[in-house]
Protein backbone atom coordinates (compact mmCIF):
# COMPACT_ATOMS: atom_id res chain seq x y z
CA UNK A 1 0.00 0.00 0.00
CA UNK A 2 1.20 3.64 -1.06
CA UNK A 3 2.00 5.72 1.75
CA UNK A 4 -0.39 8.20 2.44
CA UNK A 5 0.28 12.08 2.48
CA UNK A 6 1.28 13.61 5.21
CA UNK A 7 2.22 17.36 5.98
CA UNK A 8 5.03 16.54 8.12
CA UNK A 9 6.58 14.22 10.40
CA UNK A 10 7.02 16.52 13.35
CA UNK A 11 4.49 15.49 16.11
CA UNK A 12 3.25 17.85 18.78
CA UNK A 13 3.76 15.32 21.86
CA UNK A 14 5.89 15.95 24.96
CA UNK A 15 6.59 13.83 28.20
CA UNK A 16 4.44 12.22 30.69
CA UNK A 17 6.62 13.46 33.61
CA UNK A 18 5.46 16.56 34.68
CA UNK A 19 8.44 18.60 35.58
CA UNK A 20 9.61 17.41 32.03
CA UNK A 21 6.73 18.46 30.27
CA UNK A 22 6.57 21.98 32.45
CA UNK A 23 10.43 22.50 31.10
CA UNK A 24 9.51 21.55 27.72
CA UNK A 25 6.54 24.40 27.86
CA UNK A 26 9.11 26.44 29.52
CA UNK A 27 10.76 26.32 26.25
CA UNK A 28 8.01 26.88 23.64
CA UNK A 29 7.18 29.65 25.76
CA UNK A 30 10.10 31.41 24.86
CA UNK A 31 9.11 31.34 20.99
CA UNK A 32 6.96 34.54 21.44
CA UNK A 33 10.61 36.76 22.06
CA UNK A 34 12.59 34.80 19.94
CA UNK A 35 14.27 31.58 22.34
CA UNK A 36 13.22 29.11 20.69
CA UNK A 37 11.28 27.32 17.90
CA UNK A 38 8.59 25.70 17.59
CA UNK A 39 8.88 22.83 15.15
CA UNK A 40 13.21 22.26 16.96
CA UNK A 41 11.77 21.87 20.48
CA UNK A 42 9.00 18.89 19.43
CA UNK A 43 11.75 17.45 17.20
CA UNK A 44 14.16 17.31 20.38
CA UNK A 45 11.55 16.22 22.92
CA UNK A 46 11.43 13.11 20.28
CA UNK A 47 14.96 12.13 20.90
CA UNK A 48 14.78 12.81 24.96
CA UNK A 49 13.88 9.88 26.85
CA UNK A 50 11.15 10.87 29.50
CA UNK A 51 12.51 11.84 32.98
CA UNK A 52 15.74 11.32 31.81
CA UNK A 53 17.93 14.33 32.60
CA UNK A 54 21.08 13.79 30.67
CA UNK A 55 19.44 12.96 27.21
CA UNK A 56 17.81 15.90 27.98
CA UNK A 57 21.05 18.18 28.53
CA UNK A 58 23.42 16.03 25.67
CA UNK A 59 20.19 16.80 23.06
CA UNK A 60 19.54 20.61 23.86
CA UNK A 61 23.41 21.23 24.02
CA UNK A 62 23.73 19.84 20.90
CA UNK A 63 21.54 21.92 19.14
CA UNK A 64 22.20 24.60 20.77
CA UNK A 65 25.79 24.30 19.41
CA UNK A 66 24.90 24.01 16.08
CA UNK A 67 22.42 27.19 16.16
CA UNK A 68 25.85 28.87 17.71
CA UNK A 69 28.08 28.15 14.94
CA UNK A 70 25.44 29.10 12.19
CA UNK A 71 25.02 32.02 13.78
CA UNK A 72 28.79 32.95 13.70
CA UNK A 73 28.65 32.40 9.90
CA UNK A 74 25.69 34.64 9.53
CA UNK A 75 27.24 37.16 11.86
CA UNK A 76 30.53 36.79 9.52
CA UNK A 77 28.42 37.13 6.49
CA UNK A 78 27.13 40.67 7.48
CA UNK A 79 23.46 38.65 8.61
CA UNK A 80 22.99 41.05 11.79
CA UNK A 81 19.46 40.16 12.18
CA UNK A 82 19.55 36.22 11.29
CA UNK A 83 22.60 35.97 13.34
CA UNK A 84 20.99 37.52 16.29
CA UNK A 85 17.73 35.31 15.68
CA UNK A 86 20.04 31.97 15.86
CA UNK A 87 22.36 33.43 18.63
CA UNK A 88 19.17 34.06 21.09
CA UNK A 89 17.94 30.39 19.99
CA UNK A 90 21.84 29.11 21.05
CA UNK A 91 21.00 31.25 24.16
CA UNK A 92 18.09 29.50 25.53
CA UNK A 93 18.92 26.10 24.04
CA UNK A 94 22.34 26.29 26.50
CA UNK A 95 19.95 27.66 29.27
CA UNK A 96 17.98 24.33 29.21
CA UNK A 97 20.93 22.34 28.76
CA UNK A 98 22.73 23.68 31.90
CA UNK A 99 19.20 23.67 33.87
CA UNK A 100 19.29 19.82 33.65
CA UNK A 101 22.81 19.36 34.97
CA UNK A 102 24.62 19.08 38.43
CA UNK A 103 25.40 22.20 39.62
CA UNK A 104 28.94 20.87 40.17
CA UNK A 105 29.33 19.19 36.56
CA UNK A 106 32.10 21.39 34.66
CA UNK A 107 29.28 21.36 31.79
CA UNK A 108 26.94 23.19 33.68
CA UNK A 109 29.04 25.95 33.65
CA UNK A 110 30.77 25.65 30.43
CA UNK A 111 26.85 25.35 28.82
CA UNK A 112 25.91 28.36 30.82
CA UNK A 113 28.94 30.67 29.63
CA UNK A 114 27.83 29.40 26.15
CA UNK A 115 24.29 31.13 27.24
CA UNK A 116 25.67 33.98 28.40
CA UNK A 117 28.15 34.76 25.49
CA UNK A 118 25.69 34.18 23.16
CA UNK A 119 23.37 36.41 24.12
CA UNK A 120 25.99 39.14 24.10
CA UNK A 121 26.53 38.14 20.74
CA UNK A 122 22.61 38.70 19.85
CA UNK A 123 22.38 42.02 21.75
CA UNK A 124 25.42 43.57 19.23
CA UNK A 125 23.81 42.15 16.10
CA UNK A 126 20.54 43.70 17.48
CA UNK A 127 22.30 47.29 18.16
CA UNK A 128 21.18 47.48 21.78
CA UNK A 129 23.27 48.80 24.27
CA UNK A 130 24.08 46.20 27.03
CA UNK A 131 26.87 46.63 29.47
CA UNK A 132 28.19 43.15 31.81
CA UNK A 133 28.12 44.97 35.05
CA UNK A 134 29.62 43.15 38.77
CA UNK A 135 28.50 43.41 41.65
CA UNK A 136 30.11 41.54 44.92
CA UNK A 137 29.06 39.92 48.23
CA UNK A 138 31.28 38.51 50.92
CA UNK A 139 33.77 37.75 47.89
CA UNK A 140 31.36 36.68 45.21
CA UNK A 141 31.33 37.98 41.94
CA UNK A 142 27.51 38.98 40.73
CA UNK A 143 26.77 39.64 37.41
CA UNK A 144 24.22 41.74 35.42
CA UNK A 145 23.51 43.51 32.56
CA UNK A 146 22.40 47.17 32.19
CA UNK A 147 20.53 47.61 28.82
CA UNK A 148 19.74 50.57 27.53
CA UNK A 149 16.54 51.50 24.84
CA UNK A 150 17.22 52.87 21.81
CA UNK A 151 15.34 56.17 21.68
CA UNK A 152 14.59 56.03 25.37
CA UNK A 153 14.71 58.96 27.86
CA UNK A 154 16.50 56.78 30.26
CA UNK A 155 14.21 57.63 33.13
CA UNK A 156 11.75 54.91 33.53
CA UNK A 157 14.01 51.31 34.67
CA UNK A 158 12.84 48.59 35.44
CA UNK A 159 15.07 46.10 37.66
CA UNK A 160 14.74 42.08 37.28
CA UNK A 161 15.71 39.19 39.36
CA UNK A 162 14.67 35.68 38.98
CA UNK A 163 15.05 32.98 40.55
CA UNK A 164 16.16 29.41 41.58
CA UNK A 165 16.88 28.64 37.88
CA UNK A 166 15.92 31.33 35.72
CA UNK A 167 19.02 33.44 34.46
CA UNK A 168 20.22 37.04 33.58
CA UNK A 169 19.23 36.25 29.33
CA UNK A 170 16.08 33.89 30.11
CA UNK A 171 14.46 37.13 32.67
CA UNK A 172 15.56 39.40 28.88
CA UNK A 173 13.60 36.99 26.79
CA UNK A 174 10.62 36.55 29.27
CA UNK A 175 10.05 40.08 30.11
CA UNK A 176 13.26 42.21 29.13
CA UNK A 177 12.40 42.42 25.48
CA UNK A 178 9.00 43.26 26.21
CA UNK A 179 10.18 45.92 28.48
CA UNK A 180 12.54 47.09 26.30
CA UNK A 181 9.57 47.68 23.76
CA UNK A 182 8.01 49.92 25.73
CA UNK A 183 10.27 51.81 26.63
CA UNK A 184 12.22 51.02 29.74
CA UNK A 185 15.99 51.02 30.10
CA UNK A 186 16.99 47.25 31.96
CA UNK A 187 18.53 46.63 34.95
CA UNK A 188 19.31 42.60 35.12
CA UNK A 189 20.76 41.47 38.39
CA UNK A 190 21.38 38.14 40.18
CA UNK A 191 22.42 37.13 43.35
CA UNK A 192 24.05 34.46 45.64
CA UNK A 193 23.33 31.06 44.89
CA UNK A 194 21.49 31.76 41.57
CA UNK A 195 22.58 30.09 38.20
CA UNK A 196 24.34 33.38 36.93
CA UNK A 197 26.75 33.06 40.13
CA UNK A 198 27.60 29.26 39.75
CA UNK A 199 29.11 30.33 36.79
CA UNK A 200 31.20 32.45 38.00
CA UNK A 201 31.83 31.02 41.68
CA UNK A 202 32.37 27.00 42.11
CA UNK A 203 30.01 26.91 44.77
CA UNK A 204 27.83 30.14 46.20
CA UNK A 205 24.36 29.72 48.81
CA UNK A 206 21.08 31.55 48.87
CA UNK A 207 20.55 33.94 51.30
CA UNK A 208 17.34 35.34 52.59
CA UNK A 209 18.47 38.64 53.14
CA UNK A 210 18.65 39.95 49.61
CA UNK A 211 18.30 43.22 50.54
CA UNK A 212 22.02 43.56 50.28
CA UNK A 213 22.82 43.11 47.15
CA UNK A 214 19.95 45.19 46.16
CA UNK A 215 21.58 48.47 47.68
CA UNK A 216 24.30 47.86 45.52
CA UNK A 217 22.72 47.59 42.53
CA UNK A 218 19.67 50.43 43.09
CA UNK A 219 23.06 52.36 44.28
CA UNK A 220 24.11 52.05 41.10
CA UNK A 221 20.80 52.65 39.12
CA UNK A 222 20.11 56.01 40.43
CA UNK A 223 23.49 57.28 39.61
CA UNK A 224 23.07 56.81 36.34
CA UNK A 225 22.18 59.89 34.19
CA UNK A 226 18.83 60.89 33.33
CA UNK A 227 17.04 58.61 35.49
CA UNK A 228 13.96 59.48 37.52
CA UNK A 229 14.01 58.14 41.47
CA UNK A 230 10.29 57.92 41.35
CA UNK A 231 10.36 55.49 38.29
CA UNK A 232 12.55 52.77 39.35
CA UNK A 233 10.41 49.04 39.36
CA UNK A 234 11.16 45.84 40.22
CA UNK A 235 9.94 42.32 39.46
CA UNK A 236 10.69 39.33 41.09
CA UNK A 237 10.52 36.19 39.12
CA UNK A 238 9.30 32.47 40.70
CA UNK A 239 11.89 32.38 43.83
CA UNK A 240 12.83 35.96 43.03
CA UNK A 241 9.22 36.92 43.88
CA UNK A 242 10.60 35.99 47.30
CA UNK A 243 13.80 38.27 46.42
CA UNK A 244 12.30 41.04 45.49
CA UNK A 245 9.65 41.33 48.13
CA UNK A 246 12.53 40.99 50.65
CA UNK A 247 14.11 43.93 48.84
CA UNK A 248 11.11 46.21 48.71
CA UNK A 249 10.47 45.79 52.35
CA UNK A 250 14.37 47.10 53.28
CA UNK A 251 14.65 49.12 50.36
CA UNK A 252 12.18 51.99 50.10
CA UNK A 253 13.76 53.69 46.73
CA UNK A 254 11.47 50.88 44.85
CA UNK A 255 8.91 52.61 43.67
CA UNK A 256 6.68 49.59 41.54
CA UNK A 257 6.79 46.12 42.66
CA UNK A 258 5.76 43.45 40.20
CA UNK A 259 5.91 39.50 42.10
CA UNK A 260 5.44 36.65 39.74
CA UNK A 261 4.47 35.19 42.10
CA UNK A 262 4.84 36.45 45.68
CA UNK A 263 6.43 34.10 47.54
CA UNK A 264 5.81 34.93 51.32
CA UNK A 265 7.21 31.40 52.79
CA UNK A 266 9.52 29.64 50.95
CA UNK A 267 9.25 26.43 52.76
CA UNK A 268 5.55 26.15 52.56
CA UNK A 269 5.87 26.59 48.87
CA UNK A 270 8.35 24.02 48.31
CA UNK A 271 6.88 21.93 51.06
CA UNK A 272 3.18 21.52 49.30
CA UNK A 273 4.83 20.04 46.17
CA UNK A 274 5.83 16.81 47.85
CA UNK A 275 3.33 16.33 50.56
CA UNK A 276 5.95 16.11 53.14
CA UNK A 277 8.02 18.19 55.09
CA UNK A 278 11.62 16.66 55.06
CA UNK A 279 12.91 19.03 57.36
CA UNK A 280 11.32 16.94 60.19
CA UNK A 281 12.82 13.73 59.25
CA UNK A 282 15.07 12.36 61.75
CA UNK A 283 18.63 13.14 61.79
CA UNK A 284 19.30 9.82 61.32
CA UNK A 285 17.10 8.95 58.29
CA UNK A 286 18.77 12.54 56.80
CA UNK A 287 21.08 11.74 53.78
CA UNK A 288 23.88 13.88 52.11
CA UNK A 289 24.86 14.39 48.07
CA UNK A 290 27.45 11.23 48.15
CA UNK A 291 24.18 9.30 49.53
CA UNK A 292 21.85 9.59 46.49
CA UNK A 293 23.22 7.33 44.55
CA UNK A 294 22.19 4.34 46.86
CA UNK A 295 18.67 5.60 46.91
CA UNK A 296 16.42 2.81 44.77
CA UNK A 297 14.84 4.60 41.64
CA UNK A 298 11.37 3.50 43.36
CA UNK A 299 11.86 6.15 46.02
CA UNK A 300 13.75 8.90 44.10
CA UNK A 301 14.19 8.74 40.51
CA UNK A 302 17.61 10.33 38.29
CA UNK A 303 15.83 13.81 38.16
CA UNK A 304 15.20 13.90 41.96
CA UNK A 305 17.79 12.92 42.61
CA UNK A 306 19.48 15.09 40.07
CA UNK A 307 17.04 18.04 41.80
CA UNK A 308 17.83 17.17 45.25
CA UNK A 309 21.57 17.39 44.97
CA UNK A 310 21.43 20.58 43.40
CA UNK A 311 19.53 22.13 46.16
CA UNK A 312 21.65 20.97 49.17
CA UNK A 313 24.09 22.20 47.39
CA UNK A 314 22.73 25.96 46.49
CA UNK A 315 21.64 26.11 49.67
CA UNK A 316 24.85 24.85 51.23
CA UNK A 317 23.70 22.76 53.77
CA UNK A 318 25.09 18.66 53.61
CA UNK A 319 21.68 16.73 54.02
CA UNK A 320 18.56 17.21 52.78
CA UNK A 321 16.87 17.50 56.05
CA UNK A 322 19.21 20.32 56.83
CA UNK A 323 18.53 22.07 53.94
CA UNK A 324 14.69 22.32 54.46
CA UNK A 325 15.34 23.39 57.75
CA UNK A 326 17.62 26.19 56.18
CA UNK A 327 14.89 26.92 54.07
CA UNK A 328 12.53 27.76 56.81
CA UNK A 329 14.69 31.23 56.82
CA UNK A 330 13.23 32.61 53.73
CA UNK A 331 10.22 33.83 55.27
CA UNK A 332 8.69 37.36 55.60
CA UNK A 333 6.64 38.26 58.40
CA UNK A 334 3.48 40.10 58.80
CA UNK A 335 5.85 43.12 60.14
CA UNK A 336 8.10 42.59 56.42
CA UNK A 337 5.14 43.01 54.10
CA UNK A 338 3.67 45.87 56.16
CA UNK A 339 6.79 47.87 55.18
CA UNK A 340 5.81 47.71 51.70
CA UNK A 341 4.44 50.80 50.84
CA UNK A 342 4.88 51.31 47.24
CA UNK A 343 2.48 49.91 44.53
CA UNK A 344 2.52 46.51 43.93
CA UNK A 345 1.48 44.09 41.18
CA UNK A 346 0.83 40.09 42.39
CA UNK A 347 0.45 37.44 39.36
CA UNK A 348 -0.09 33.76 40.12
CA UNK A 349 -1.09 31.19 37.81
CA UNK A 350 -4.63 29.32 38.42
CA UNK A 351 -2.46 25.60 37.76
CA UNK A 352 0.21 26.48 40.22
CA UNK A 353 -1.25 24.78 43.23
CA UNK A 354 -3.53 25.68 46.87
CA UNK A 355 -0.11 27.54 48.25
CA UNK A 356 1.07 29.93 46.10
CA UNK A 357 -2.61 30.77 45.60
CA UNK A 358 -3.01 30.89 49.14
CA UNK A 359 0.54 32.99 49.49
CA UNK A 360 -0.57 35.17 46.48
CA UNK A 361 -3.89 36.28 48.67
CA UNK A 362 -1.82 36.47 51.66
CA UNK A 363 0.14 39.00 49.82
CA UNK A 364 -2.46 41.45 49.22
CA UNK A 365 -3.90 41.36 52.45
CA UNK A 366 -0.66 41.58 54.46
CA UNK A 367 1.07 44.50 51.91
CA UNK A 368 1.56 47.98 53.41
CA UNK A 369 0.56 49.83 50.04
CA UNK A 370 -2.09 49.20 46.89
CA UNK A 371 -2.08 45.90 45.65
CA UNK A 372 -3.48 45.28 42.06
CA UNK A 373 -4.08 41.11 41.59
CA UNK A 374 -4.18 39.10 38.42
CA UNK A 375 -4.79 35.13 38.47
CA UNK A 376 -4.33 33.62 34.72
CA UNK A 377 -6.39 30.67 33.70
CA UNK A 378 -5.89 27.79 31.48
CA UNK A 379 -8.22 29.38 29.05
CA UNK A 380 -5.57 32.34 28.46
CA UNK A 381 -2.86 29.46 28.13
CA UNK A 382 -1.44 31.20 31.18
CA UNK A 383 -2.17 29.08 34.20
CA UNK A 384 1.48 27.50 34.45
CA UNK A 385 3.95 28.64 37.19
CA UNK A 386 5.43 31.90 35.46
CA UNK A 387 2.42 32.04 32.84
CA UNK A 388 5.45 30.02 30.21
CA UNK A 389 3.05 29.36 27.90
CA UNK A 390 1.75 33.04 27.54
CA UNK A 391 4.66 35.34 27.96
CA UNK A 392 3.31 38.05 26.10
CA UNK A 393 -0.43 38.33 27.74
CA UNK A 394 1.71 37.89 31.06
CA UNK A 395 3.70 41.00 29.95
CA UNK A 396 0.72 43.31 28.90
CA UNK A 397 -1.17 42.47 31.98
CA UNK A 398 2.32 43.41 33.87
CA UNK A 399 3.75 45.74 31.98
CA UNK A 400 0.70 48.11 31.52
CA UNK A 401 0.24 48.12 34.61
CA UNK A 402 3.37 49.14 35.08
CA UNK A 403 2.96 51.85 32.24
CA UNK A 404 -0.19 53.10 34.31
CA UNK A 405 1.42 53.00 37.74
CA UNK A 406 4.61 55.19 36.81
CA UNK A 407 2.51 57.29 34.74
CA UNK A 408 0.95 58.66 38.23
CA UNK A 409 4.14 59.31 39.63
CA UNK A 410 5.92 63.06 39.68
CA UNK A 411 8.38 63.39 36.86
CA UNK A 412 10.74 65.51 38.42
């Protein structure tokens, strides 16, 4: 029998494990600014075996490294805008690659400096001005990027941090370049313990008071010329909503707070996605990094255990146990969220689960200024944590707001 016509032999499937699948949508998310493609990211999900991390990495590194080198030749060529279209691909491909990897794995840091010096290819074949800035902490170095918009007046900035695994170029392609269209100048920052930082530091920790990096970095922003101290924004994104509420309650030069989501409690976030608290195991049922690999995959599969020996490590602490408890520290109280007096902006998605629904609420009660609220729904495509597979509804709702709250304020 004659085959039958078909229009193609791309299929739109992706993985039965969820936190696959949720990185997967991560990824077609990132189509609507330019970090990926559609048709490439179903044709690698086809060669990665579900819940298996490192055919993950090995198949988005590899594509990723192709994209790179075409890229170069277009750049070479003269190609400015198809060589930054394939650098920011080669951008977020690496991204994905080095979010599936051991913190302590020499590739997860090689694959993120291939991120990072790829998108500071893309940003010269785009034109846009983007300085690698340093910050420091106790000895760490902490980078960021100050952007500038062509044609802007420079006054209105709006700062970014993310979070436990976003980075400086994927918090540009989620909401930077969408910032950047209307208007506002970019202030990309990270801190310890994030992904940026590993790359630079062989081993760095959260720490829950954020706050002082911030100074260093708003120190910095109002220094620079032209800009207006009552239009300076944040947004925090997943953990960084944690960050940047921390920030806005020590640091009163915010002036617009944008949390995606808020994270009040850290440890009652993280806690509701397994069901179980581990910081009350006992100490003798606590296990270390060199102990995973005599866990059964029954209990803990590769990617938890890939997942839970990247978070004792981040958060520095040698057992698991330990590291929950640590995690109890990255709390606000009631007396925290009352010092936030500027306007505010909470976003949660309607999938993301009873507590950061319940912390989102929380939020707007507990906040010492006006809170505006948005919940997205699966009907927007929007209801995943970060609204990934909507990036551009989840920037108009965010960013006109934004528009609409600076508006109000003086301009001298």
């Amino acid at each position: 029998m004659a085959a039958g016509l078909e229009r193609g032999s791309t299929r739109v499937a992706g993985f039965k494990d969820p936190e696959m699948d949720h990185q997967l949508m991560r990824q077609l998310g990132a189509v609507r600014y330019g970090g990926a493609a559609v048709g490439q990211c179903l044709a690698l999900a086809r060669q990665i075996q579900d819940a298996d991390a490192q055919s993950w990495a090995r198949a988005f590194a590899a594509t990723a490294a192709h994209q790179m080198s075409d890229a170069d030749r277009r750049e070479r060529k003269g190609h400015a805008v198809s060589a930054r279209d394939q650098y920011l691909m080669a951008c977020n491909g690496f991204r994905a690659a080095e979010y599936y990897l051991p913190v302590d794995d020499p590739l997860h840091r090689e694959y993120g400096l291939h991120s990072r010096a790829a998108f500071l290819h893309a940003m010269r074949c785009s034109g846009l001005a983007c300085r690698e800035l340093w910050f420091s902490q106790e000895g760490l170095r902490l980078p960021a990027y100050h952007l500038r918009t062509p044609g802007s007046a420079g006054d209105r900035v709006l700062m970014i941090v993310s979070g436990y695994d976003g980075t400086l170029e994927e918090s540009w392609l989620a909401y930077g370049r969408a910032a950047q269209e209307r208007g506002y100048d970019l202030l990309l920052f990270t801190g310890p313990g994030q992904m940026d930082t590993w790359r630079f530091n062989s081993a760095s920790h959260f720490q829950a008071d954020y706050e002082k990096i911030a100074h260093q970095v708003l120190d910095y922003v109002l220094s620079q010329p032209g800009v207006n101290p009552q239009r300076v924004a944040l947004m925090g994104i997943s953990f960084g909503g944690y960050f940047a509420m921390r920030v806005a309650a020590f640091e009163p030069r915010v002036q617009a707070l944008i949390l995606n989501s808020p994270i009040i409690d850290l440890h009652a976030y993280m806690v509701s996605f397994i069901g179980l608290d581990p910081a009350d195991l006992p100490a003798a049922d606590d296990f270390g990094v060199a102990d995973l690999s005599d866990i059964p995959d029954s209990v803990m599969n590769a990617q938890l255990r890939l997942m839970s020996h990247n978070l004792m490590l981040r958060f520095g602490r040698p057992g698991f146990a330990q590291t929950y408890q640590r995690i109890r520290d990255f709390c606000l109280t009631d007396a925290d969220m009352a010092r936030i007096v500027c306007p505010s902006l909470a976003l949660v998605g309607d999938g993301e689960g009873a507590e950061p629904l319940r912390q989102w609420q929380a939020f707007q009660d507990r906040t010492g200024g006006a809170c505006a609220a948005w919940r997205f729904t699966a009907a927007e495509g929007a209801d995943a944590h970060c609204q990934v597979g909507n990036l551009a509804y989840s920037a108009a709702v965010s960013m006109d707001w934004l528009d609409e709250t600076l508006a109000q304020k003086a301009v001298g």
